[in-house]
N, C-alpha and C. Protein backbone atom coordinates (compact mmCIF):
# COMPACT_ATOMS: atom_id res chain seq x y z
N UNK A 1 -94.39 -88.33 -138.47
CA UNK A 1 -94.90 -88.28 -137.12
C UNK A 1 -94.14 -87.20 -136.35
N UNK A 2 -94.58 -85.99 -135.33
CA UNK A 2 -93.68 -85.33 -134.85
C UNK A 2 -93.25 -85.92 -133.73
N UNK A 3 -91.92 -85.02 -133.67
CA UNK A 3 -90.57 -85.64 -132.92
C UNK A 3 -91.43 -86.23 -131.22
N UNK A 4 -92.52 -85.16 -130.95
CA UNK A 4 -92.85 -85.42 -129.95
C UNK A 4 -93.76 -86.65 -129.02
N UNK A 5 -94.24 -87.10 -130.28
CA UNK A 5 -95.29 -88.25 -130.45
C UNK A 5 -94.41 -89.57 -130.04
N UNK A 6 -94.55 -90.42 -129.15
CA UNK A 6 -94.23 -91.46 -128.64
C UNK A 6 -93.98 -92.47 -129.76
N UNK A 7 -93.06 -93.29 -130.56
CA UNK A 7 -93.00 -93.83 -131.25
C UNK A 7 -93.21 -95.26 -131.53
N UNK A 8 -94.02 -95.58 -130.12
CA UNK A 8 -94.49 -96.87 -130.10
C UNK A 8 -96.18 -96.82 -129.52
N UNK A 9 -96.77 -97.34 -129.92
CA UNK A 9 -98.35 -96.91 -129.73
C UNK A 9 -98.55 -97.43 -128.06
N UNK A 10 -99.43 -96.91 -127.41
CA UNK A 10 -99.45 -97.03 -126.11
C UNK A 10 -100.10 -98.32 -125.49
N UNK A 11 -100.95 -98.93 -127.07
CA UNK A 11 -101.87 -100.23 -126.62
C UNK A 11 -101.64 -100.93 -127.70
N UNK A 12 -101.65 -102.12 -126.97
CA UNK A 12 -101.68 -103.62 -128.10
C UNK A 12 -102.81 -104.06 -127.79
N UNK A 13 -102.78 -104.90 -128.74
CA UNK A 13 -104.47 -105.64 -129.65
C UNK A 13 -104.72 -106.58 -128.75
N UNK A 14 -105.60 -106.59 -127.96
CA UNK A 14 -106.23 -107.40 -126.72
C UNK A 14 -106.49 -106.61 -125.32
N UNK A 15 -105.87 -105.96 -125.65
CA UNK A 15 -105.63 -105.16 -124.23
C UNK A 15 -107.11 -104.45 -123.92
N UNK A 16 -107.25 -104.52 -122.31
CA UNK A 16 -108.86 -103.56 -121.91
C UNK A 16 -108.34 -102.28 -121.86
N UNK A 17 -109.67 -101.29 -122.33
CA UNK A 17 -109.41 -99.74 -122.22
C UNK A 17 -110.72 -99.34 -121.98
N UNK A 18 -110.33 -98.13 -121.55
CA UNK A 18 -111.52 -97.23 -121.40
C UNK A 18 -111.57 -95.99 -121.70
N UNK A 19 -113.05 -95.86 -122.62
CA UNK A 19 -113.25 -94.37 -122.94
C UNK A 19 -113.05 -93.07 -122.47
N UNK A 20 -112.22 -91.67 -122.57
CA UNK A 20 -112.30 -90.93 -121.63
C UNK A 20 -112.73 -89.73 -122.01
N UNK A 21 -112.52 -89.54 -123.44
CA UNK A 21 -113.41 -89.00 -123.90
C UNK A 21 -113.73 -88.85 -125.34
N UNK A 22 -115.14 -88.21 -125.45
CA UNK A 22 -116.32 -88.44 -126.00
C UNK A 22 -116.68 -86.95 -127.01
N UNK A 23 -115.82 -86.31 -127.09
CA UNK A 23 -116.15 -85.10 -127.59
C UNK A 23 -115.70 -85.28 -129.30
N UNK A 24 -116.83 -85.70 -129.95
CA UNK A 24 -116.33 -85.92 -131.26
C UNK A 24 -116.65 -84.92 -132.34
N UNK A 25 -115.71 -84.21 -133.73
CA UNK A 25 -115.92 -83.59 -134.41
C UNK A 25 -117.20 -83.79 -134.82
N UNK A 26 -117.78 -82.41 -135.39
CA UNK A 26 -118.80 -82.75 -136.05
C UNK A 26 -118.74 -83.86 -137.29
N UNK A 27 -117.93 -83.56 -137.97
CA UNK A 27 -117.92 -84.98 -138.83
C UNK A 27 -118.45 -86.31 -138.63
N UNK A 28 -117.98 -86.76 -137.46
CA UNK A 28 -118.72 -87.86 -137.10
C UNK A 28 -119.74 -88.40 -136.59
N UNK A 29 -120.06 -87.01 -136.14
CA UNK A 29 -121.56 -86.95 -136.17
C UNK A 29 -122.68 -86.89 -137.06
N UNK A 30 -122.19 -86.08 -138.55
CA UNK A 30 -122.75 -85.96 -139.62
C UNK A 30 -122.61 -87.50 -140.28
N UNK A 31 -121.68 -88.05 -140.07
CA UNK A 31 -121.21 -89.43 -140.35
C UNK A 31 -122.22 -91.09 -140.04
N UNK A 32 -122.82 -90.20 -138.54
CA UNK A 32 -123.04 -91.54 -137.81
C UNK A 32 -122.59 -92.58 -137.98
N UNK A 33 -121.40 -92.39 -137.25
CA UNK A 33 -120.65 -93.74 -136.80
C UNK A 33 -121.16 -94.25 -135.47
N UNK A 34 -120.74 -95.64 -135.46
CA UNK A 34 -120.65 -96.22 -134.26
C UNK A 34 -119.60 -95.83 -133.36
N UNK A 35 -119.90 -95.12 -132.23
CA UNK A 35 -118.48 -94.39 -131.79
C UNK A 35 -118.72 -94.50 -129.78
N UNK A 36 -116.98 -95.33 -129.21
CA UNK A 36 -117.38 -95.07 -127.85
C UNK A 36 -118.21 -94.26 -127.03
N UNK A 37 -118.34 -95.14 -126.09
CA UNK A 37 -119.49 -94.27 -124.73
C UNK A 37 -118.52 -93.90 -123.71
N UNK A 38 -118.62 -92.59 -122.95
CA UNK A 38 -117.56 -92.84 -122.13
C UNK A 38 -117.76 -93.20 -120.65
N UNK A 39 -116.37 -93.67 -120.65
CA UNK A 39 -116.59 -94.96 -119.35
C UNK A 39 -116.81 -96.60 -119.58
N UNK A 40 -117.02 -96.56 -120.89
CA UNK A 40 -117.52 -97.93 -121.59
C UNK A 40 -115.99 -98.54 -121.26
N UNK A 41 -116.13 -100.08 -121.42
CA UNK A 41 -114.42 -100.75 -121.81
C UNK A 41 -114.71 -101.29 -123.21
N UNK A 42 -113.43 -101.21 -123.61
CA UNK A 42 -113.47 -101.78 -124.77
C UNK A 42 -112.53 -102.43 -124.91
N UNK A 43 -112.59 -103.15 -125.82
CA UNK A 43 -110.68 -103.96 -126.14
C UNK A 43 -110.19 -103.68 -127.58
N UNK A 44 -108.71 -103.63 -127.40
CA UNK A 44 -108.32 -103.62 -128.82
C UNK A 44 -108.39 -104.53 -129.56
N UNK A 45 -108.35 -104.03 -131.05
CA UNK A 45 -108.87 -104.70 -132.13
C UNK A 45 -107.74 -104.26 -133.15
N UNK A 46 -107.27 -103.76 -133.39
CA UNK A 46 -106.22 -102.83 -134.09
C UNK A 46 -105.19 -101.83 -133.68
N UNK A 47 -104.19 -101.47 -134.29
CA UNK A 47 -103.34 -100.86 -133.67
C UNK A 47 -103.11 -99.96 -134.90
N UNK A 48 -103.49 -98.83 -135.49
CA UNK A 48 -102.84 -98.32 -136.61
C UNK A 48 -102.36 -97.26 -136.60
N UNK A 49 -100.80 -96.79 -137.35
CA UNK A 49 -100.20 -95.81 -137.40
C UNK A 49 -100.38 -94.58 -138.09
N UNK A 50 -100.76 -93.57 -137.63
CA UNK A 50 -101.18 -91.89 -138.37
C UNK A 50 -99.94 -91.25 -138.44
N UNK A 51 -100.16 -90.18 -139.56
CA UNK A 51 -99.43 -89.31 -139.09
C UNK A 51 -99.38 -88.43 -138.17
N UNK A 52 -100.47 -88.31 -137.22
CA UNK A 52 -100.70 -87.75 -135.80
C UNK A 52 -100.44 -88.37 -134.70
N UNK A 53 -100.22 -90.15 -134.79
CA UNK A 53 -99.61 -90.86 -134.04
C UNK A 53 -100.45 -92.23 -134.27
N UNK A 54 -100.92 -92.56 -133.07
CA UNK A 54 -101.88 -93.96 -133.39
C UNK A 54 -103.23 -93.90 -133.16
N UNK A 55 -103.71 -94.68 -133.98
CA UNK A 55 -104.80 -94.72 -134.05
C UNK A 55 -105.94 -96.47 -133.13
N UNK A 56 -107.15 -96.59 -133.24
CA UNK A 56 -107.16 -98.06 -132.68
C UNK A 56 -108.84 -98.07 -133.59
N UNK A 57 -108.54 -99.44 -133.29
CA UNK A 57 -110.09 -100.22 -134.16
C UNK A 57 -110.06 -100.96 -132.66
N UNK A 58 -111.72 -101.22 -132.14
CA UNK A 58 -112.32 -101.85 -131.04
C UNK A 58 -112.94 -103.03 -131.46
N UNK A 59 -112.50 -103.90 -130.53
CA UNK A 59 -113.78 -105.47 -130.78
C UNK A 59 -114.67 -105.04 -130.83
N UNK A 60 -115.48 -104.35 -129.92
CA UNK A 60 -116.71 -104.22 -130.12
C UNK A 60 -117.83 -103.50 -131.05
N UNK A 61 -117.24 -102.42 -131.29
CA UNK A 61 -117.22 -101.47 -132.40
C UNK A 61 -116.61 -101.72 -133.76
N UNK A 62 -117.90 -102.02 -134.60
CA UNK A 62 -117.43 -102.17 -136.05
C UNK A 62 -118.22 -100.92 -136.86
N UNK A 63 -117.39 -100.76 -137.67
CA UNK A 63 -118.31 -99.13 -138.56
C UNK A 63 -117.69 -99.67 -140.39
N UNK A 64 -119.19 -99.16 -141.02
CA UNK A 64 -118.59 -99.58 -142.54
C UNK A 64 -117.67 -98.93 -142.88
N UNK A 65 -116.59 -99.45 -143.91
CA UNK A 65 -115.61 -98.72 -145.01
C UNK A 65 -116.10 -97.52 -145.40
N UNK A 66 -114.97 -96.96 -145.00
CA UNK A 66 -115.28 -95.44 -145.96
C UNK A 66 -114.28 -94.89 -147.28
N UNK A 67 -114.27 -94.62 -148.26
CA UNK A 67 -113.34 -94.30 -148.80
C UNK A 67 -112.21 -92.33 -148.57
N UNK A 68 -111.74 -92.51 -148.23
CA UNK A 68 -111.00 -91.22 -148.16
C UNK A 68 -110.85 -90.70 -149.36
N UNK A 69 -110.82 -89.12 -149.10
CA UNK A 69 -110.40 -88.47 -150.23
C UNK A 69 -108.87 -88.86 -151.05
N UNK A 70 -107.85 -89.43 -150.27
CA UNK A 70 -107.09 -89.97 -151.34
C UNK A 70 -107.14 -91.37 -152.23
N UNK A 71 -108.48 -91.81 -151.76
CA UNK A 71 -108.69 -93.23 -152.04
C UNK A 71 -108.60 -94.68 -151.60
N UNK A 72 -108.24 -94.27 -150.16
CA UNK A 72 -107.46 -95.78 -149.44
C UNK A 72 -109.10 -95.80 -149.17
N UNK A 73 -109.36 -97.15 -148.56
CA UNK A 73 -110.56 -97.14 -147.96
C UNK A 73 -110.56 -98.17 -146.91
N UNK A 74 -111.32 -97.47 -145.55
CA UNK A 74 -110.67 -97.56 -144.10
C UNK A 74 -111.74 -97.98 -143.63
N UNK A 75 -112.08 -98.61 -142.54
CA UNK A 75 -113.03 -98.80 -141.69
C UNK A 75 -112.16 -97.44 -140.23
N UNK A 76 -113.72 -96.48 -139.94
CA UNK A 76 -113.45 -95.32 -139.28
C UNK A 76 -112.68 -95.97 -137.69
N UNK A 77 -111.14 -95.70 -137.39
CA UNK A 77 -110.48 -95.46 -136.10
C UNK A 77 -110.68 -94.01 -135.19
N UNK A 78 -110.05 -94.48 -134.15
CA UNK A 78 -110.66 -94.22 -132.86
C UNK A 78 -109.42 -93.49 -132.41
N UNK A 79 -108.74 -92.21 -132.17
CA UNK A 79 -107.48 -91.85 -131.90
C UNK A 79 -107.09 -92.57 -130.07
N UNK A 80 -106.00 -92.93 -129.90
CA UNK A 80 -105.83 -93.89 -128.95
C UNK A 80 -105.69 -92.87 -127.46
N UNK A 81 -105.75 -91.58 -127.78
CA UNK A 81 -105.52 -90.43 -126.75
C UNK A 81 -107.02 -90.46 -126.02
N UNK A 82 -108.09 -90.65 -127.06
CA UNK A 82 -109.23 -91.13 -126.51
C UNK A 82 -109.45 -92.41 -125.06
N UNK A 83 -108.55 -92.92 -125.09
CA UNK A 83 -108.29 -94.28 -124.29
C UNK A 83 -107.60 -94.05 -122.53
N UNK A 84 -108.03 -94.77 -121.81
CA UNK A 84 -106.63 -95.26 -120.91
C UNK A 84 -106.63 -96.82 -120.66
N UNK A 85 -105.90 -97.15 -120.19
CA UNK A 85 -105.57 -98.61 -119.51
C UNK A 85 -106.65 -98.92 -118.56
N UNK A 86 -107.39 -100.03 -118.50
CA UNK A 86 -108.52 -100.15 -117.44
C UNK A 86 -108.17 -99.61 -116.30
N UNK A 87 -106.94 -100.22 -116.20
CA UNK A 87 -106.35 -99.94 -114.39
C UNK A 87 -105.92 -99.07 -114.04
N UNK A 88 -105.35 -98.31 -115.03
CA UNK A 88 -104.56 -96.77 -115.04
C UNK A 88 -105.74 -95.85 -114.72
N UNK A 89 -106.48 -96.18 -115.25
CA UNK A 89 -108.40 -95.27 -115.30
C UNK A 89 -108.81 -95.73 -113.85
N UNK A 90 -109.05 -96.63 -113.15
CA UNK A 90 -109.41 -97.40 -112.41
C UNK A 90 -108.28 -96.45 -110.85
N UNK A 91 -107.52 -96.33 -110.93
CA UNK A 91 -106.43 -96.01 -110.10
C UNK A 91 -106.64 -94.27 -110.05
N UNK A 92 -106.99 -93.30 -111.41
CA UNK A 92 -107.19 -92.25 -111.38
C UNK A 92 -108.61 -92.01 -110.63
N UNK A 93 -109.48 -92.87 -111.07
CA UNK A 93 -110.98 -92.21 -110.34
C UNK A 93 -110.69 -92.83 -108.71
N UNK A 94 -109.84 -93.40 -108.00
CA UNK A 94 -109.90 -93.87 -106.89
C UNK A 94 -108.83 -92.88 -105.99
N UNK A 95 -107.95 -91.97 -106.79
CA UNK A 95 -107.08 -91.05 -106.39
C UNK A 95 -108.01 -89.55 -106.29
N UNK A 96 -108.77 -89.22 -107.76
CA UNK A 96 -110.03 -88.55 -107.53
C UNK A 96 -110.61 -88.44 -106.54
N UNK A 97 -111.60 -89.46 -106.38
CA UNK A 97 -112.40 -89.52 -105.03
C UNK A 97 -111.86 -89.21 -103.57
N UNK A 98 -110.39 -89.98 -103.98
CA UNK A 98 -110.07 -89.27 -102.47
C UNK A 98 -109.93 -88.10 -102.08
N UNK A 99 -109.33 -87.82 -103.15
CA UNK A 99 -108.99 -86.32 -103.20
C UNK A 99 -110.26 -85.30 -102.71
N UNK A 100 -111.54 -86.06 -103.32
CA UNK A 100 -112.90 -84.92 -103.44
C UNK A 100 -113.06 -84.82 -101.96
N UNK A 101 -112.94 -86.60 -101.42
CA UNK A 101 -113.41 -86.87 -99.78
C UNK A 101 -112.69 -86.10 -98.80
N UNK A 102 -111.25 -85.79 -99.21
CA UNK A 102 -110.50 -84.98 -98.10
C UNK A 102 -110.96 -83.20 -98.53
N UNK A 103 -111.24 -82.89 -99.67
CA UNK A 103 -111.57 -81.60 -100.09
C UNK A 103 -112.54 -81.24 -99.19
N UNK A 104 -113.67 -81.91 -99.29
CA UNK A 104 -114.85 -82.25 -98.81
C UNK A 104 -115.28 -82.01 -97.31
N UNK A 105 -114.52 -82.76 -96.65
CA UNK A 105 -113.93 -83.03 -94.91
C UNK A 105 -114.21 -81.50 -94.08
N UNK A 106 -114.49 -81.34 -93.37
CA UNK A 106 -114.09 -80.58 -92.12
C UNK A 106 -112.90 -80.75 -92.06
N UNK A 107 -111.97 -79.79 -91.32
CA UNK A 107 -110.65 -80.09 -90.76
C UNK A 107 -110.90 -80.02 -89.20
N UNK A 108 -110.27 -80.73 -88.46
CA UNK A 108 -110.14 -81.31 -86.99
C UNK A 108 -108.92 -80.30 -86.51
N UNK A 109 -109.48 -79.45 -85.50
CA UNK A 109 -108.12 -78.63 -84.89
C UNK A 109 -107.89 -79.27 -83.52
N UNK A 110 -106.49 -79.75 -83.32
CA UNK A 110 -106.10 -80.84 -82.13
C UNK A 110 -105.71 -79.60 -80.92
């Protein structure tokens, strides 16, 4: 795992999340998987460790076994960078908006 990668995964198995994004390799498209919507919530289902960092399996989202080219055979995860915390997400689009509303505004000269 590199040095830089957080060494404890950011979500445990129950926890609500939400999609943020949706931009998936072609692979998995050629694949058709069952794969988040974004904005959807989902909950964890799994917590698994990559060598790119962590990975997650969703309650709601189940996709068949696949076998990998080295032979393990996986039901397809979800990289967890894809994710935030309901409330963490919830707190960003409400900091957003304000932000757009004061962008937005006339300014008032006193």
């Amino acid at each position: 795992m590199p040095d830089n990668y957080p060494p404890v995964a950011r979500f445990h198995v129950g926890q609500p999340i939400v999609c943020v994004n949706t931009k998936w390799p072609a692979l998995v498209a050629a694949q058709k998987l069952n794969v988040p919507r974004l904005g959807a919530i989902y909950h964890v289902r799994a917590v698994q460790p990559q060598p790119w960092g962590f990975s997650l399996l969703l309650l709601e989202i189940h996709n068949p076994v696949m076998m990998l080219t080295s032979g393990r055979v996986v039901e397809p995860s979800f990289d967890e960078d894809r994710f935030l915390p309901v409330q963490e997400h919830a707190e960003s689009t409400v900091n957003r908006l304000v932000e757009d509303c004061f962008a937005s505004s006339p300014t008032v000269n006193m």
